[in-house]
PDB file of N, CA and C in Angstrom:
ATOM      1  N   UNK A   1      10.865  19.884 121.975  1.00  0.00           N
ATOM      2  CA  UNK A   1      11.754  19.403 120.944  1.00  0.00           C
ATOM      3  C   UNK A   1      12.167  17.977 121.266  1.00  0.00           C
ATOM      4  N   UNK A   2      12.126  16.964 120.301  1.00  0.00           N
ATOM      5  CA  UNK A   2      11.996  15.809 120.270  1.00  0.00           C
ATOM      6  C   UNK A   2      13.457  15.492 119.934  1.00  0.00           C
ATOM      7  N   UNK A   3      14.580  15.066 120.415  1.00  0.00           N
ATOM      8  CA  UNK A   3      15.911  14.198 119.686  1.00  0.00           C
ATOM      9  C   UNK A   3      15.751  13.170 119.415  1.00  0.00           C
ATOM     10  N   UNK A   4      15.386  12.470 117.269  1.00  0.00           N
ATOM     11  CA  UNK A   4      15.046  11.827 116.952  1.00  0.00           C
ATOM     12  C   UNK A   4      17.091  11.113 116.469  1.00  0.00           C
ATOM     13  N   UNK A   5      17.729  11.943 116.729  1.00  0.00           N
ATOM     14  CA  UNK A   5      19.045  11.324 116.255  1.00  0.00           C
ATOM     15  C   UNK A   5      19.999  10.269 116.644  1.00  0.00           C
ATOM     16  N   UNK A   6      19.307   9.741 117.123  1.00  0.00           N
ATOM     17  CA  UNK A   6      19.452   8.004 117.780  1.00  0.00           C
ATOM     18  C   UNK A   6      18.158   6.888 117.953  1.00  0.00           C
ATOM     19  N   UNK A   7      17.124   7.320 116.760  1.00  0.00           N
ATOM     20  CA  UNK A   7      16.715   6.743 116.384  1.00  0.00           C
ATOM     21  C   UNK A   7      17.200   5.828 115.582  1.00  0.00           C
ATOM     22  N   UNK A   8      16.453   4.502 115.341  1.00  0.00           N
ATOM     23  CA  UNK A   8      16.779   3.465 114.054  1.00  0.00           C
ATOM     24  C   UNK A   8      15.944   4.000 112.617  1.00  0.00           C
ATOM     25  N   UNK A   9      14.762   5.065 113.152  1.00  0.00           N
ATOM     26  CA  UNK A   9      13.937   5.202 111.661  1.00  0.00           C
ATOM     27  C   UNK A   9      13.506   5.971 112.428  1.00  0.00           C
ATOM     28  N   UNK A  10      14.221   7.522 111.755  1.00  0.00           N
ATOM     29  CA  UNK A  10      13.654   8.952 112.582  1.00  0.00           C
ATOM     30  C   UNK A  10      12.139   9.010 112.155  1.00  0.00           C
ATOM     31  N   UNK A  11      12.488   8.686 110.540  1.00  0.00           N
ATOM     32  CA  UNK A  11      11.288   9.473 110.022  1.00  0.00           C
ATOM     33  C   UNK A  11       9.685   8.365 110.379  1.00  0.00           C
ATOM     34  N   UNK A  12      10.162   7.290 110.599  1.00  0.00           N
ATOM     35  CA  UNK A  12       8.813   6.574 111.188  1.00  0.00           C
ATOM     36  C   UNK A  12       8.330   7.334 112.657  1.00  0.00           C
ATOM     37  N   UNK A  13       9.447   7.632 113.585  1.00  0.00           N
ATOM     38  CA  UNK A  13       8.919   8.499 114.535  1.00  0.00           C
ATOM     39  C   UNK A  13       8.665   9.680 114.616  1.00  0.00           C
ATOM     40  N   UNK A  14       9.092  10.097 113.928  1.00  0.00           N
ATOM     41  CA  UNK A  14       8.286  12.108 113.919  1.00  0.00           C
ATOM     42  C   UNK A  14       7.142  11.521 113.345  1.00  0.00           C
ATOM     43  N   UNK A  15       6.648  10.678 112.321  1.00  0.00           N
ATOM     44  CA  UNK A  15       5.058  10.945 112.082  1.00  0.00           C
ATOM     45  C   UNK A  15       4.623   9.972 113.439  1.00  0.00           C
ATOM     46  N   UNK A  16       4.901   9.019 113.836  1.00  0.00           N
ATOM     47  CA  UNK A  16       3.914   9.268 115.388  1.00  0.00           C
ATOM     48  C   UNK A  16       4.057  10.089 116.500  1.00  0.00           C
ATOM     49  N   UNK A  17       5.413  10.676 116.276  1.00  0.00           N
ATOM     50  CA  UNK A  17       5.070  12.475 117.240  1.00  0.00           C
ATOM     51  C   UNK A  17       3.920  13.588 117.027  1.00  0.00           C
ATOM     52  N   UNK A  18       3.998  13.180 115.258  1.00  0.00           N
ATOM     53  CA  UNK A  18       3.233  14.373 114.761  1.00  0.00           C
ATOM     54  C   UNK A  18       1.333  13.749 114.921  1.00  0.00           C
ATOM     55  N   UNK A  19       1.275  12.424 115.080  1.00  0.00           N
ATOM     56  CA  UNK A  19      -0.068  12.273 115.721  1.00  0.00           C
ATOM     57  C   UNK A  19      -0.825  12.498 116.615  1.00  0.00           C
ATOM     58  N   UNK A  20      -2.324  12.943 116.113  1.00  0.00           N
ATOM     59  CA  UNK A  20      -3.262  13.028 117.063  1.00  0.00           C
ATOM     60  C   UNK A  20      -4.013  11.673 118.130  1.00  0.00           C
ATOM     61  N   UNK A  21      -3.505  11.813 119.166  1.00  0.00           N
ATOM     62  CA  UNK A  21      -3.993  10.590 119.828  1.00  0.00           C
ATOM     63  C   UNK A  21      -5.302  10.366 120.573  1.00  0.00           C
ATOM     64  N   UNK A  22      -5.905  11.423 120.315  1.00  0.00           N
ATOM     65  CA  UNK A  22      -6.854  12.284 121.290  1.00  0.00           C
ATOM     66  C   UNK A  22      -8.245  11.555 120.738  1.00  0.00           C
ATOM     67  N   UNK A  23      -8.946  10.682 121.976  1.00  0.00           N
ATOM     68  CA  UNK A  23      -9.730   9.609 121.337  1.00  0.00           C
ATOM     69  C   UNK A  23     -11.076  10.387 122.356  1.00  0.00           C
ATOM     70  N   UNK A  24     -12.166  10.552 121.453  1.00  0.00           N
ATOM     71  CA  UNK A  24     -13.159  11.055 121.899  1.00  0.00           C
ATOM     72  C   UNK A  24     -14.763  10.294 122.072  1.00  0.00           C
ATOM     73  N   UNK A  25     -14.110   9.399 123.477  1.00  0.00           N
ATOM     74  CA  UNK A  25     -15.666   8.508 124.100  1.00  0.00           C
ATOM     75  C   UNK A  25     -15.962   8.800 125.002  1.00  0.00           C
ATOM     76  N   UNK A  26     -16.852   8.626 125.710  1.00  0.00           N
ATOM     77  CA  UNK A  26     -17.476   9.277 127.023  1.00  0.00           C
ATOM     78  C   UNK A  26     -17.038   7.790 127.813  1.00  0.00           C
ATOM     79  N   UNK A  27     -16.112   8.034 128.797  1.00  0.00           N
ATOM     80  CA  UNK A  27     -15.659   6.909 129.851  1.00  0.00           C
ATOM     81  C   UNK A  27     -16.693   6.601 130.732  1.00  0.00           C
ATOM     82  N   UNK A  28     -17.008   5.456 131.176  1.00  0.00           N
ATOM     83  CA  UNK A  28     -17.807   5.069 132.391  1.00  0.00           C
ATOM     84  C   UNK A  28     -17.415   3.925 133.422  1.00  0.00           C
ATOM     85  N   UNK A  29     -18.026   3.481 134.445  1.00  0.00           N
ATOM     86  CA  UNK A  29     -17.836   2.783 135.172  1.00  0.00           C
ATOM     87  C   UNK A  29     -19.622   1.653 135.239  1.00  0.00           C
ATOM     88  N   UNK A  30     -18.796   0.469 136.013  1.00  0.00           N
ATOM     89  CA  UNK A  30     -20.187  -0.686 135.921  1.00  0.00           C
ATOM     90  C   UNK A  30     -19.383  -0.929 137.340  1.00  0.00           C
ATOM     91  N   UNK A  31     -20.575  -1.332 138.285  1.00  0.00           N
ATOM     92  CA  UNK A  31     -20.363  -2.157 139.676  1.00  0.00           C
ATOM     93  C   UNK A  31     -20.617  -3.475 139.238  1.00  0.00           C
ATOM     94  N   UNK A  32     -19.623  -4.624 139.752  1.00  0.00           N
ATOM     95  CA  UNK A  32     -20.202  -5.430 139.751  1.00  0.00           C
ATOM     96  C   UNK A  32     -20.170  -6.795 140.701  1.00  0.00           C
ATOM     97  N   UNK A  33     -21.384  -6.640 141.674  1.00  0.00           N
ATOM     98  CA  UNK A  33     -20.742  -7.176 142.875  1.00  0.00           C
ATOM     99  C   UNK A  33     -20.532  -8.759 142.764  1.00  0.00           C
ATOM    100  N   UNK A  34     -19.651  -8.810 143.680  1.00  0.00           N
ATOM    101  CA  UNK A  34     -19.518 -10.616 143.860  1.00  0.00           C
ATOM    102  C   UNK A  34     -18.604 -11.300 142.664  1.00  0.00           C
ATOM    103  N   UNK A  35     -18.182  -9.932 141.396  1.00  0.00           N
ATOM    104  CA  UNK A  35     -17.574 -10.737 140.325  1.00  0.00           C
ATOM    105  C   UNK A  35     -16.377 -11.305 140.903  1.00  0.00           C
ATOM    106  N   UNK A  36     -15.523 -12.035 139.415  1.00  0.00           N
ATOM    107  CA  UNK A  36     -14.616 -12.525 139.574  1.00  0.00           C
ATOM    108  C   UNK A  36     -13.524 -11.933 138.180  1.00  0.00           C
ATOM    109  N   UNK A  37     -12.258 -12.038 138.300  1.00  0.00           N
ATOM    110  CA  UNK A  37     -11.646 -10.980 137.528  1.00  0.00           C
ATOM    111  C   UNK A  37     -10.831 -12.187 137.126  1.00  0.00           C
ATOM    112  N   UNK A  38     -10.589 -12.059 135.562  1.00  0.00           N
ATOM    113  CA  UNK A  38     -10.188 -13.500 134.720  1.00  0.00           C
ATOM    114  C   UNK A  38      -9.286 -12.788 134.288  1.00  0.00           C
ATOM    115  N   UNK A  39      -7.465 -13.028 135.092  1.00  0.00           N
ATOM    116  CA  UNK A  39      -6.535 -12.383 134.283  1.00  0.00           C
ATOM    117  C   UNK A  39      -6.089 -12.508 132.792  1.00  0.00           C
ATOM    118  N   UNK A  40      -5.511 -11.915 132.024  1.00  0.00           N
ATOM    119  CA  UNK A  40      -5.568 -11.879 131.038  1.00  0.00           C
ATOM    120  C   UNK A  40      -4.648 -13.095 130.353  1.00  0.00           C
ATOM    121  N   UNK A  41      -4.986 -13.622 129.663  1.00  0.00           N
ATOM    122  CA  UNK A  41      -4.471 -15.463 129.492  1.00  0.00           C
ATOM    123  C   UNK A  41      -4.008 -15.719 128.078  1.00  0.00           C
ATOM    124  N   UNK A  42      -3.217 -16.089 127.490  1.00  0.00           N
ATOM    125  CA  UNK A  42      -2.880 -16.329 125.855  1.00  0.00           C
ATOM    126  C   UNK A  42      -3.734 -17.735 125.816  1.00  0.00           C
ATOM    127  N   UNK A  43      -5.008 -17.775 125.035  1.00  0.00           N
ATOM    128  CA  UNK A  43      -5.528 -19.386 125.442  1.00  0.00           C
ATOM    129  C   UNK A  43      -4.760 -20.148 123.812  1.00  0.00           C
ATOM    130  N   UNK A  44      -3.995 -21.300 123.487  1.00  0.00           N
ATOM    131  CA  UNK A  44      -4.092 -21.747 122.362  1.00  0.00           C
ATOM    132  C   UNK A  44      -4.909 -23.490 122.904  1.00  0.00           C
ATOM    133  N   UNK A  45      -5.842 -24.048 121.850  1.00  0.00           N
ATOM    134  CA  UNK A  45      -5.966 -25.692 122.313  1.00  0.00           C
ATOM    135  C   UNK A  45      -6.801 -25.742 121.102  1.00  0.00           C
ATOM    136  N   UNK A  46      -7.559 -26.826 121.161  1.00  0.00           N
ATOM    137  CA  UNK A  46      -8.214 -27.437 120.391  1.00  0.00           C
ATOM    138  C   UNK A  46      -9.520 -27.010 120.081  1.00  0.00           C
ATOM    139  N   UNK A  47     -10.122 -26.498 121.480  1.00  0.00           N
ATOM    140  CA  UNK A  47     -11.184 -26.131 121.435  1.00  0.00           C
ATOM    141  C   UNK A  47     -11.630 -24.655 121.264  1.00  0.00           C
ATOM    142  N   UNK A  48     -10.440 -23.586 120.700  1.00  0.00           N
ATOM    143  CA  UNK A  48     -10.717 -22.090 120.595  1.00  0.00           C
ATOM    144  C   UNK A  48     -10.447 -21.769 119.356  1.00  0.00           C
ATOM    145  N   UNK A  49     -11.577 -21.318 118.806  1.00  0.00           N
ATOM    146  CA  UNK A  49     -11.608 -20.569 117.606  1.00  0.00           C
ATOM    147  C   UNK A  49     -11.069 -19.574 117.379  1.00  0.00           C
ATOM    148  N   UNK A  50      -9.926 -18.895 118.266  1.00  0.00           N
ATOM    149  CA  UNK A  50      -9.112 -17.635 118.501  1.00  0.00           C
ATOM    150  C   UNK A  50      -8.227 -18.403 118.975  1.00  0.00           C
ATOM    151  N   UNK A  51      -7.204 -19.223 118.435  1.00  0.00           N
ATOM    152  CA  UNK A  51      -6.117 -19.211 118.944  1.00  0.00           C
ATOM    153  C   UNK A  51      -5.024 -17.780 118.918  1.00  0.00           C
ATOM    154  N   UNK A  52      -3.934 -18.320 119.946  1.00  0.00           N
ATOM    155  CA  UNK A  52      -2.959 -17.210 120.376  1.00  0.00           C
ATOM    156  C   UNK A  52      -4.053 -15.799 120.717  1.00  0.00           C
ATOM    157  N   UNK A  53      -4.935 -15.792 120.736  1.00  0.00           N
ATOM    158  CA  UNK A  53      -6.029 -14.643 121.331  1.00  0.00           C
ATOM    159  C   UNK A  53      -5.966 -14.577 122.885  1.00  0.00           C
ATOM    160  N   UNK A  54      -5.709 -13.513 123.505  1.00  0.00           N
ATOM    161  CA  UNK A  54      -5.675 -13.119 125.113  1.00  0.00           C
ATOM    162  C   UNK A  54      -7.021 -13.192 125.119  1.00  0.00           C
ATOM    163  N   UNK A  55      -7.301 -14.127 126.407  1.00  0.00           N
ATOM    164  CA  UNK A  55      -8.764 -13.574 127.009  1.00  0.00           C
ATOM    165  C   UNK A  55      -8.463 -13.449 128.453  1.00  0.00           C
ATOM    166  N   UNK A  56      -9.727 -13.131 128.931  1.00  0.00           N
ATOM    167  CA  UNK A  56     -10.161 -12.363 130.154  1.00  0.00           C
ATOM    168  C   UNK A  56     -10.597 -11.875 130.484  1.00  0.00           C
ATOM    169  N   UNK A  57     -11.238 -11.249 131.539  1.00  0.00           N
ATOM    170  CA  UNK A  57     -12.294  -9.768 131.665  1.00  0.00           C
ATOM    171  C   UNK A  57     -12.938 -10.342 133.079  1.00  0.00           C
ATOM    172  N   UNK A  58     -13.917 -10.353 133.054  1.00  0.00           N
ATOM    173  CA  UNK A  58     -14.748 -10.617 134.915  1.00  0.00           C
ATOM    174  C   UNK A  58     -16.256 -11.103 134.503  1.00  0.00           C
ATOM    175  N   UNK A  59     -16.089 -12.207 135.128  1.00  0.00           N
ATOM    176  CA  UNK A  59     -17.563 -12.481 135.632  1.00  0.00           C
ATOM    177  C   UNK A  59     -18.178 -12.032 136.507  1.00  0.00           C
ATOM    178  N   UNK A  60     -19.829 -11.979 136.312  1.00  0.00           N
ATOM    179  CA  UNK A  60     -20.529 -11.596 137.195  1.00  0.00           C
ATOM    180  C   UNK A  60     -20.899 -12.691 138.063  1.00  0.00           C
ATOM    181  N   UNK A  61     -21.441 -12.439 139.376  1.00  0.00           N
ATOM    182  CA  UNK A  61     -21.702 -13.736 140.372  1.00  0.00           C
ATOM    183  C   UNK A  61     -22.517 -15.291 139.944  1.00  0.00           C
ATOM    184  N   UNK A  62     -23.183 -14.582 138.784  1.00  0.00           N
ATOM    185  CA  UNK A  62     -23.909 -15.812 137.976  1.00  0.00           C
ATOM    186  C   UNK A  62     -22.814 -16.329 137.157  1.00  0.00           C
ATOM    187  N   UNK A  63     -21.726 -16.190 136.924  1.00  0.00           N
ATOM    188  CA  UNK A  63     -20.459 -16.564 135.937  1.00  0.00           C
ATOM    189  C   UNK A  63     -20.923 -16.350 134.740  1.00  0.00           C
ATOM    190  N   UNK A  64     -21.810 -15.244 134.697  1.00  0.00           N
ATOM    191  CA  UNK A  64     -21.264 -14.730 133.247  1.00  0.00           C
ATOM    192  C   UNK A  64     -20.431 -13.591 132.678  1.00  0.00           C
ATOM    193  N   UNK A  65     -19.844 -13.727 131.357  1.00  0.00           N
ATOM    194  CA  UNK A  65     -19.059 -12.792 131.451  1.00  0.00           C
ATOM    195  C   UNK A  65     -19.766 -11.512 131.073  1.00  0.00           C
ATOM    196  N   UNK A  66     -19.140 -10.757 131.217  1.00  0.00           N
ATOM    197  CA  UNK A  66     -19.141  -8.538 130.950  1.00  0.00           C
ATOM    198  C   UNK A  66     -18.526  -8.398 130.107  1.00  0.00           C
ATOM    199  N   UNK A  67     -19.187  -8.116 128.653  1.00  0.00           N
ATOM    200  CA  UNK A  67     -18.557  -8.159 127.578  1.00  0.00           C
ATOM    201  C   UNK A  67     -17.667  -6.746 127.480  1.00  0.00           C
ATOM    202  N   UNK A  68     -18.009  -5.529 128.420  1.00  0.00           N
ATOM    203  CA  UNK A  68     -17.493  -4.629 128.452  1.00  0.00           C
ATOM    204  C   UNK A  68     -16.200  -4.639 128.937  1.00  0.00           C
ATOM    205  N   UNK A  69     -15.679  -5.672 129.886  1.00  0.00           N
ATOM    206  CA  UNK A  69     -14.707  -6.544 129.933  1.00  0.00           C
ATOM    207  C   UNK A  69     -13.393  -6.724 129.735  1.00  0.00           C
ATOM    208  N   UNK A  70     -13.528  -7.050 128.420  1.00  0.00           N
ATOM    209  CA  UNK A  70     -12.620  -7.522 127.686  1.00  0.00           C
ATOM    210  C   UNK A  70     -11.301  -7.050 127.557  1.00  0.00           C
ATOM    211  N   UNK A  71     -10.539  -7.754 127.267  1.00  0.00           N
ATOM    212  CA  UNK A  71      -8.999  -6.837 127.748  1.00  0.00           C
ATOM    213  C   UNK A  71      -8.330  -6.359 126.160  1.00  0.00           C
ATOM    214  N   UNK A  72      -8.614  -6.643 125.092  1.00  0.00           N
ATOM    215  CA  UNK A  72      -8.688  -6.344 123.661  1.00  0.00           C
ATOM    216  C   UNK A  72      -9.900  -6.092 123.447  1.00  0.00           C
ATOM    217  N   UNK A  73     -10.341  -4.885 122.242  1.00  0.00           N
ATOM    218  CA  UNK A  73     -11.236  -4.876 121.372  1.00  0.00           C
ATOM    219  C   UNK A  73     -11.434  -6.278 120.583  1.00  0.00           C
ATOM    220  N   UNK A  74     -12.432  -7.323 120.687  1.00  0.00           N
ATOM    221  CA  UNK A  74     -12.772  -8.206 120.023  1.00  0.00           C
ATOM    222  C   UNK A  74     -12.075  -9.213 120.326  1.00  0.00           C
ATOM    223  N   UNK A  75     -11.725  -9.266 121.516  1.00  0.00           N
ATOM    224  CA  UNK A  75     -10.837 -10.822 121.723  1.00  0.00           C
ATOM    225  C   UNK A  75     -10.852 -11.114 123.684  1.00  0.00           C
ATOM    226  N   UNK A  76     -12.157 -10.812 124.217  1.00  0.00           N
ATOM    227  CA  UNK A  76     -12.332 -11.123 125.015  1.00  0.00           C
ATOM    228  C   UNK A  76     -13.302 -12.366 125.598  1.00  0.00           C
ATOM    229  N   UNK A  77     -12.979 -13.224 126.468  1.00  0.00           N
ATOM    230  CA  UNK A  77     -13.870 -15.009 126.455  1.00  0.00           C
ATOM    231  C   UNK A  77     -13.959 -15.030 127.998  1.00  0.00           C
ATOM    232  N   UNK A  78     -13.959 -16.122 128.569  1.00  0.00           N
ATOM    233  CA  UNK A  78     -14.149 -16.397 129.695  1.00  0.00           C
ATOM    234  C   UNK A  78     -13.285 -17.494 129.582  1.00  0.00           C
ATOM    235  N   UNK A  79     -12.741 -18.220 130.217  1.00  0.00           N
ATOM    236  CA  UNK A  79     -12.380 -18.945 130.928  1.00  0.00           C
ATOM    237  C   UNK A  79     -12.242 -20.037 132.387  1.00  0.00           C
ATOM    238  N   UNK A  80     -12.484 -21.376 132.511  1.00  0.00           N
ATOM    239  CA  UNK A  80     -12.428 -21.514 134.002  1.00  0.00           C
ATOM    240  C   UNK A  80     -10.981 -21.591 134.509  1.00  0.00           C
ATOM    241  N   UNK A  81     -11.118 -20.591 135.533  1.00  0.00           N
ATOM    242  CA  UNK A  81      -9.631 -20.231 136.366  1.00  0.00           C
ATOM    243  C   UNK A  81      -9.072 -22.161 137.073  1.00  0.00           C
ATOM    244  N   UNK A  82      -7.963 -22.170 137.278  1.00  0.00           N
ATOM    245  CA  UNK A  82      -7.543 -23.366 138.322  1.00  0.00           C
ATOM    246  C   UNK A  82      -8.036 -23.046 139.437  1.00  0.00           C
ATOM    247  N   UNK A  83      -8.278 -24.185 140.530  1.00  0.00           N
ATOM    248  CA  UNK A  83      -8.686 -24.223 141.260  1.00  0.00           C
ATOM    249  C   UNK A  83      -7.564 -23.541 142.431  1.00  0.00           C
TER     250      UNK A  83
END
C-alpha cells in the first residue's frame, strides 16, 4: 500500500505505480582492453550538432568510440578529455 496523501498530484502517481516497468532485452557484456572511459559531459559550442546533449561512453585503444557506449539512447559522441 502506497500513501499517495502528500503527494502534489496523487493521481499522476498511482498511474506510474500502476506501471509495468519490466523491459525485456537480453543484457550483455563487451571487454574492452586498453579503453578509455569518457565521463559523461553536457557538450554546448559551435562545433556540435547536439547542443546541451551529454556525451560520453569509452574508447577503444585505437580511440574509437563503442557505440554501445553511450550514456543516453541516441546522444552518445566522443570527446577529447583534458590533458
Amino acid at each position: 500500500m502506497v500513501n499517495f496523501d502528500y503527494l502534489y498530484n496523487p493521481a499522476a502517481a498511482k498511474s506510474l505505480f500502476n506501471r509495468n516497468y519490466f523491459v525485456d532485452k537480453k543484457l550483455g557484456f563487451q571487454v574492452i582492453e586498453n579503453g578509455t572511459i569518457l565521463p559523461y559531459k553536457k557538450m554546448i559550442d559551435d562545433k556540435s550538432t547536439k547542443d546541451g546533449w551529454g556525451f560520453g561512453g569509452i574508447l577503444d585503444s585505437s580511440g574509437n568510440f563503442i557505440k554501445s557506449s553511450h550514456v543516453q539512447d541516441g546522444a552518445g559522441e566522443s570527446y577529447t578529455p583534458p590533458p
